[in-house]
PDB file of N, CA and C in Angstrom:
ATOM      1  N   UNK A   1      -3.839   8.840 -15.116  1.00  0.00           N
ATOM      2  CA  UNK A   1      -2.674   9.367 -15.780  1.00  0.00           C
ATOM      3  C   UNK A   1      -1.407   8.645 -15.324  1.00  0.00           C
ATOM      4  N   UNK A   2      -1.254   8.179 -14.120  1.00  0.00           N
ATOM      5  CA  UNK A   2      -0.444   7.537 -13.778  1.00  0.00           C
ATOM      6  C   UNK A   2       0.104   6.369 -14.478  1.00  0.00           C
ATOM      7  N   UNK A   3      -1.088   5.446 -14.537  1.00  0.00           N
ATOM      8  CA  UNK A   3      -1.127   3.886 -15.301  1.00  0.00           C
ATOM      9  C   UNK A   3      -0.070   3.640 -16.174  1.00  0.00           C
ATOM     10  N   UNK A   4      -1.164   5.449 -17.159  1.00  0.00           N
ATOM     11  CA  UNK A   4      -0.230   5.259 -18.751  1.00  0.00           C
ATOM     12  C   UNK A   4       1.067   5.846 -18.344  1.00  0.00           C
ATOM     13  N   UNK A   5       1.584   6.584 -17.396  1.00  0.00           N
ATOM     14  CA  UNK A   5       3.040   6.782 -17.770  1.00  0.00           C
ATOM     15  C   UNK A   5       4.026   5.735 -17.121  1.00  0.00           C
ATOM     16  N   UNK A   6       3.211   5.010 -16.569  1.00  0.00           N
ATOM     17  CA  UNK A   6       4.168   3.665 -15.997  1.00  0.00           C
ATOM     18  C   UNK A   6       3.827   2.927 -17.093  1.00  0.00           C
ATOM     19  N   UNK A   7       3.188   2.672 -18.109  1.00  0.00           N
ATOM     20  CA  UNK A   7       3.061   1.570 -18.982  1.00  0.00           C
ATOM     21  C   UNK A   7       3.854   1.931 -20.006  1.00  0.00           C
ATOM     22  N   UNK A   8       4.097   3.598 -20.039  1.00  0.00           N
ATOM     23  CA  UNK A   8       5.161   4.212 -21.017  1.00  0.00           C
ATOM     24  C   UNK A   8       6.763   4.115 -20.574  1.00  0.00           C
ATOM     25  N   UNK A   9       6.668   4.173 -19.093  1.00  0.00           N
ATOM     26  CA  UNK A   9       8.054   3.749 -18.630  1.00  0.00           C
ATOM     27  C   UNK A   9       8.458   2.504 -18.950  1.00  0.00           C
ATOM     28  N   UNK A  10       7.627   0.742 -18.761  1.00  0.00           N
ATOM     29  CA  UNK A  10       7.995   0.106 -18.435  1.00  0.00           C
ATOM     30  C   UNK A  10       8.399  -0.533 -20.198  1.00  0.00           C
ATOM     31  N   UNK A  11       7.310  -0.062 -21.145  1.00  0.00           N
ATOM     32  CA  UNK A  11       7.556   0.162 -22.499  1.00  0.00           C
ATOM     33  C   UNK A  11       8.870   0.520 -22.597  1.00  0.00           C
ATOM     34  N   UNK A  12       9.532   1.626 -22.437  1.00  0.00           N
ATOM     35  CA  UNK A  12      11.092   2.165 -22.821  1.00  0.00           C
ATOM     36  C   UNK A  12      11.814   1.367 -22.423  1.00  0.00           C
ATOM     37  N   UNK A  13      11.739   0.833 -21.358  1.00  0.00           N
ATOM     38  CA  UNK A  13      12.764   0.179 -20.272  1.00  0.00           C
ATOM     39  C   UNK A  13      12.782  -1.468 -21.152  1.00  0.00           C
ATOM     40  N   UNK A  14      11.657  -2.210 -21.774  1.00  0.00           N
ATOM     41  CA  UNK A  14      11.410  -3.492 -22.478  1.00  0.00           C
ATOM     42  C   UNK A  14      12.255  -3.020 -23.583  1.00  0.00           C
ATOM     43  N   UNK A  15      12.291  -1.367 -24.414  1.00  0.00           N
ATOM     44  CA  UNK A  15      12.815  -1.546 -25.606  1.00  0.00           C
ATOM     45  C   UNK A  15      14.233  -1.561 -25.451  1.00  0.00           C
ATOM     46  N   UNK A  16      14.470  -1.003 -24.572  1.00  0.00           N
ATOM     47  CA  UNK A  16      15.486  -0.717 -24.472  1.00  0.00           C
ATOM     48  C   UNK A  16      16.951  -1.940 -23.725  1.00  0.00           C
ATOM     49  N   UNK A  17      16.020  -2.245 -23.253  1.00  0.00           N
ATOM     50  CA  UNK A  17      16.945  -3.730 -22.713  1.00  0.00           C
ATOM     51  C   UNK A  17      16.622  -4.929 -24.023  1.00  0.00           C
ATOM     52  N   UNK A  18      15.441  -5.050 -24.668  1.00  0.00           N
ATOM     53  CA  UNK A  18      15.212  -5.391 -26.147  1.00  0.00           C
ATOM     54  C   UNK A  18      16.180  -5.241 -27.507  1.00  0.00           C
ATOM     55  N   UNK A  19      16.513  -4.077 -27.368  1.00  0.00           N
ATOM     56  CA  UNK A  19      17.587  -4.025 -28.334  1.00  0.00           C
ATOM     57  C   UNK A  19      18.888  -3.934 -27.768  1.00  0.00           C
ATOM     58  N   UNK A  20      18.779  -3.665 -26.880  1.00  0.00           N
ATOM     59  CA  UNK A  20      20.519  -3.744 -26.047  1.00  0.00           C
ATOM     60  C   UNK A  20      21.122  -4.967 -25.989  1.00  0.00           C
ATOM     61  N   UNK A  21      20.368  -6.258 -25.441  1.00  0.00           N
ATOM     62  CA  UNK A  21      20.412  -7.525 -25.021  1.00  0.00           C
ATOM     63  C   UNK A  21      20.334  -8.377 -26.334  1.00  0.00           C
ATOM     64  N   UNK A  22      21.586  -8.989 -26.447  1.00  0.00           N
ATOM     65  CA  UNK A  22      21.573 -10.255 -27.331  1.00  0.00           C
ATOM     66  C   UNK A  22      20.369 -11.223 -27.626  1.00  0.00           C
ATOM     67  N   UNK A  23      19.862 -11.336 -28.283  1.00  0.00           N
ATOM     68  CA  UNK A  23      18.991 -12.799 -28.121  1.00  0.00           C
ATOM     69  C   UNK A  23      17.490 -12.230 -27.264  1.00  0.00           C
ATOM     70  N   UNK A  24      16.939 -11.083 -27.105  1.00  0.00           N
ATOM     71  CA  UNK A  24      15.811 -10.489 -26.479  1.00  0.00           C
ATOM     72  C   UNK A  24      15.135  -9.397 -27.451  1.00  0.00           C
ATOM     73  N   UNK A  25      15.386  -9.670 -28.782  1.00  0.00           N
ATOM     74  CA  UNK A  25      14.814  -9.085 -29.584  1.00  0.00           C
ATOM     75  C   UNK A  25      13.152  -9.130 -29.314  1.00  0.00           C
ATOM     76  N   UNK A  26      12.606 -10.161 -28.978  1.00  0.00           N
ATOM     77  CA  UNK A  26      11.023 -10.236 -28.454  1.00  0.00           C
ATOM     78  C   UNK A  26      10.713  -9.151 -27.329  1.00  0.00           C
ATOM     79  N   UNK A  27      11.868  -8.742 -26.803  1.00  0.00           N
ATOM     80  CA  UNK A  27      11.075  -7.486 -25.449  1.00  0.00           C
ATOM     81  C   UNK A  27      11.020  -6.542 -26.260  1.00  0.00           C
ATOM     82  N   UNK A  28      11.604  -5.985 -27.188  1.00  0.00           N
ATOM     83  CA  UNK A  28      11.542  -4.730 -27.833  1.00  0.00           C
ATOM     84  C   UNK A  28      10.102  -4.663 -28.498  1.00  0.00           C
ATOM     85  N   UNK A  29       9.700  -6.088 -28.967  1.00  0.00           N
ATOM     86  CA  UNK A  29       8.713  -6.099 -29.869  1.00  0.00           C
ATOM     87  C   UNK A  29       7.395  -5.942 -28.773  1.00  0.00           C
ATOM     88  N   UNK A  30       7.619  -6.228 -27.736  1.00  0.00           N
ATOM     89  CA  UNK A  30       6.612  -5.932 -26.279  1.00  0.00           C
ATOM     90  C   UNK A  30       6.802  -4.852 -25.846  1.00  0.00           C
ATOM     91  N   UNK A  31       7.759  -3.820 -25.801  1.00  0.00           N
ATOM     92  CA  UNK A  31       8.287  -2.381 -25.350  1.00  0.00           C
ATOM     93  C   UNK A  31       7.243  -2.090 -26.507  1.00  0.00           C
ATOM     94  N   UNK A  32       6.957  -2.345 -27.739  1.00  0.00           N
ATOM     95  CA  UNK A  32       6.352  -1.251 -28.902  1.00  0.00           C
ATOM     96  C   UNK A  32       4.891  -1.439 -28.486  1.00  0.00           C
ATOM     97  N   UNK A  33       4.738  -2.863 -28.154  1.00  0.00           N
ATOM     98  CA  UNK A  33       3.102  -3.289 -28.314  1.00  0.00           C
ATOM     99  C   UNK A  33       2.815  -2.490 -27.186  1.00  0.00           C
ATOM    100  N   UNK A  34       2.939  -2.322 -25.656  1.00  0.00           N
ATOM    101  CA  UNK A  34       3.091  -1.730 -24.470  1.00  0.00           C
ATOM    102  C   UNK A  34       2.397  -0.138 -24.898  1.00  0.00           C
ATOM    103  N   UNK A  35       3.946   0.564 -25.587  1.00  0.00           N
ATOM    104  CA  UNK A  35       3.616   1.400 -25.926  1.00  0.00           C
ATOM    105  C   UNK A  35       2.660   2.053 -27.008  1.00  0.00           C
ATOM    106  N   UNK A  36       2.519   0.956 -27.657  1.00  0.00           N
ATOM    107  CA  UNK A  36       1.062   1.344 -28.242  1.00  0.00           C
ATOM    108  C   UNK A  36      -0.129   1.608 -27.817  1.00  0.00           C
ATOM    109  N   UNK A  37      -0.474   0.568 -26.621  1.00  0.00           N
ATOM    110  CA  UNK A  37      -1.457   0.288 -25.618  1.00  0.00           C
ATOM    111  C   UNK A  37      -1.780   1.305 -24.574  1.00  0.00           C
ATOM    112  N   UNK A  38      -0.883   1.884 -24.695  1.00  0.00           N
ATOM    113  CA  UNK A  38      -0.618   3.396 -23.582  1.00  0.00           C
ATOM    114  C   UNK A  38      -1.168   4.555 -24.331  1.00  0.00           C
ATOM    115  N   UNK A  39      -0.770   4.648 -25.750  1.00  0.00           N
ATOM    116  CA  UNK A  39      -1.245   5.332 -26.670  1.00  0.00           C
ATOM    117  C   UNK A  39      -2.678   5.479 -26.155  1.00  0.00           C
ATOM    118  N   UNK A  40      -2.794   4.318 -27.091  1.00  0.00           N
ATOM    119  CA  UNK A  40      -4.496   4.264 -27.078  1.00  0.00           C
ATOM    120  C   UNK A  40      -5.255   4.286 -26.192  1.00  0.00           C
ATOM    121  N   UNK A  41      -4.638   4.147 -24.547  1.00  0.00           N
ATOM    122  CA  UNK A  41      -5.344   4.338 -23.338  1.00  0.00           C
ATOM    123  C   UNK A  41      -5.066   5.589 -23.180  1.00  0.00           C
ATOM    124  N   UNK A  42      -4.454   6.359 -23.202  1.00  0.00           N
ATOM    125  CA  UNK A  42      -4.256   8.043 -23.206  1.00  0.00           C
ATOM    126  C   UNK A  42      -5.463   8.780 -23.977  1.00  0.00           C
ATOM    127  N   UNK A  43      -5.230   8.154 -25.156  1.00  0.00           N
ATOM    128  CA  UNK A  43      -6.081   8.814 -26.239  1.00  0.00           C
ATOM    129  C   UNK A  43      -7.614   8.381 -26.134  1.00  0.00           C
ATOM    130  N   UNK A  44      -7.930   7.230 -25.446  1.00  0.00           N
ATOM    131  CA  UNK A  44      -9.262   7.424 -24.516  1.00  0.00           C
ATOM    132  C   UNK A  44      -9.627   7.999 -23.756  1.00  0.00           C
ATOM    133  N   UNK A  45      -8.564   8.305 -22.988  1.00  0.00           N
ATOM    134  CA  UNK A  45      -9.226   9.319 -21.367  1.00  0.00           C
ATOM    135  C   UNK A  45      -8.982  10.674 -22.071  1.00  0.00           C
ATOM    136  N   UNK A  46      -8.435  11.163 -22.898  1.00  0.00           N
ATOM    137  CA  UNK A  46      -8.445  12.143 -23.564  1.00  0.00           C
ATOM    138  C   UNK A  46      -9.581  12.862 -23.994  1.00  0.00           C
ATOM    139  N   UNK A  47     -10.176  11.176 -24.609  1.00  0.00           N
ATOM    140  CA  UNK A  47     -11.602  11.592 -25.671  1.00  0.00           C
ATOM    141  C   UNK A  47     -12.697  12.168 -24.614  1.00  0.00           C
ATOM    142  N   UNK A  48     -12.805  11.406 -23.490  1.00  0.00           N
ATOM    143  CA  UNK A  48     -13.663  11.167 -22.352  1.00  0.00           C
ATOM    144  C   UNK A  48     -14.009  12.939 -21.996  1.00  0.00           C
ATOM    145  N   UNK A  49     -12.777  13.189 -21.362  1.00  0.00           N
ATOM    146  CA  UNK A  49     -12.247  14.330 -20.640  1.00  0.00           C
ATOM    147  C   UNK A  49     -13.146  15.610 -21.304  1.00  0.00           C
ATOM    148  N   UNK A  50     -12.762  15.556 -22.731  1.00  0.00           N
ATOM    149  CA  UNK A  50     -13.109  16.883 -23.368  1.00  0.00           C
ATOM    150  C   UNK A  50     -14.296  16.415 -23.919  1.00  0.00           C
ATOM    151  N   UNK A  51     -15.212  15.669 -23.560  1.00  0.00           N
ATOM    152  CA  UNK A  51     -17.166  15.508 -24.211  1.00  0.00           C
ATOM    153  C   UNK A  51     -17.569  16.003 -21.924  1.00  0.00           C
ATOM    154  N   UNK A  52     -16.944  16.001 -21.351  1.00  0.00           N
ATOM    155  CA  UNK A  52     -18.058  16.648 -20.173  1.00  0.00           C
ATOM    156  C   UNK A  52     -17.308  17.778 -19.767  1.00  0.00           C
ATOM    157  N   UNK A  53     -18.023  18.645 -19.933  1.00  0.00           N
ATOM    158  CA  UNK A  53     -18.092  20.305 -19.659  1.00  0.00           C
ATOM    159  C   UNK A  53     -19.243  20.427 -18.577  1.00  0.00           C
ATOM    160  N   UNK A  54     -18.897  20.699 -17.959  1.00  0.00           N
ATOM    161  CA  UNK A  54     -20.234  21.465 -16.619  1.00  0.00           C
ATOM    162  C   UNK A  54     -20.895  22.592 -17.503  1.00  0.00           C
ATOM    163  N   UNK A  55     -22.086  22.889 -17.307  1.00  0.00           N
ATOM    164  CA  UNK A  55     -23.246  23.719 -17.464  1.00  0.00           C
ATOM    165  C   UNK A  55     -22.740  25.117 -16.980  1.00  0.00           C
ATOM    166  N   UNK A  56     -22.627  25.695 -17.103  1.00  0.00           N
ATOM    167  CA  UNK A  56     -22.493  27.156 -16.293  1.00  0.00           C
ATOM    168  C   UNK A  56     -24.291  27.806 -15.745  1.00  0.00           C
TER     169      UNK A  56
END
């Protein structure tokens, strides 16, 4: 859980200096890809998580 919220931090922080910064329009476009990638690694350990249930 950690990973993805540093890959979600470092995502905001690319878009955001991306569109702030003259001439760095390419970090923003890496802040999105980032944060996509976080997505979809979330939404794996997600899937994982809820298929093992212990037996009672």
């Amino acid at each position: 859980m950690a990973v993805i919220l540093l890959l979600v931090l470092i995502a905001v922080a690319l878009g955001l200096i991306g569109a702030l910064a003259k001439g760095l329009l390419y970090l923003l476009v890496v802040g999105i890809v980032v944060f996509i990638v976080a997505l979809f690694l979330g939404g794996l350990r997600a899937g994982r998580r809820s298929g093992r249930r212990m037996p009672r």
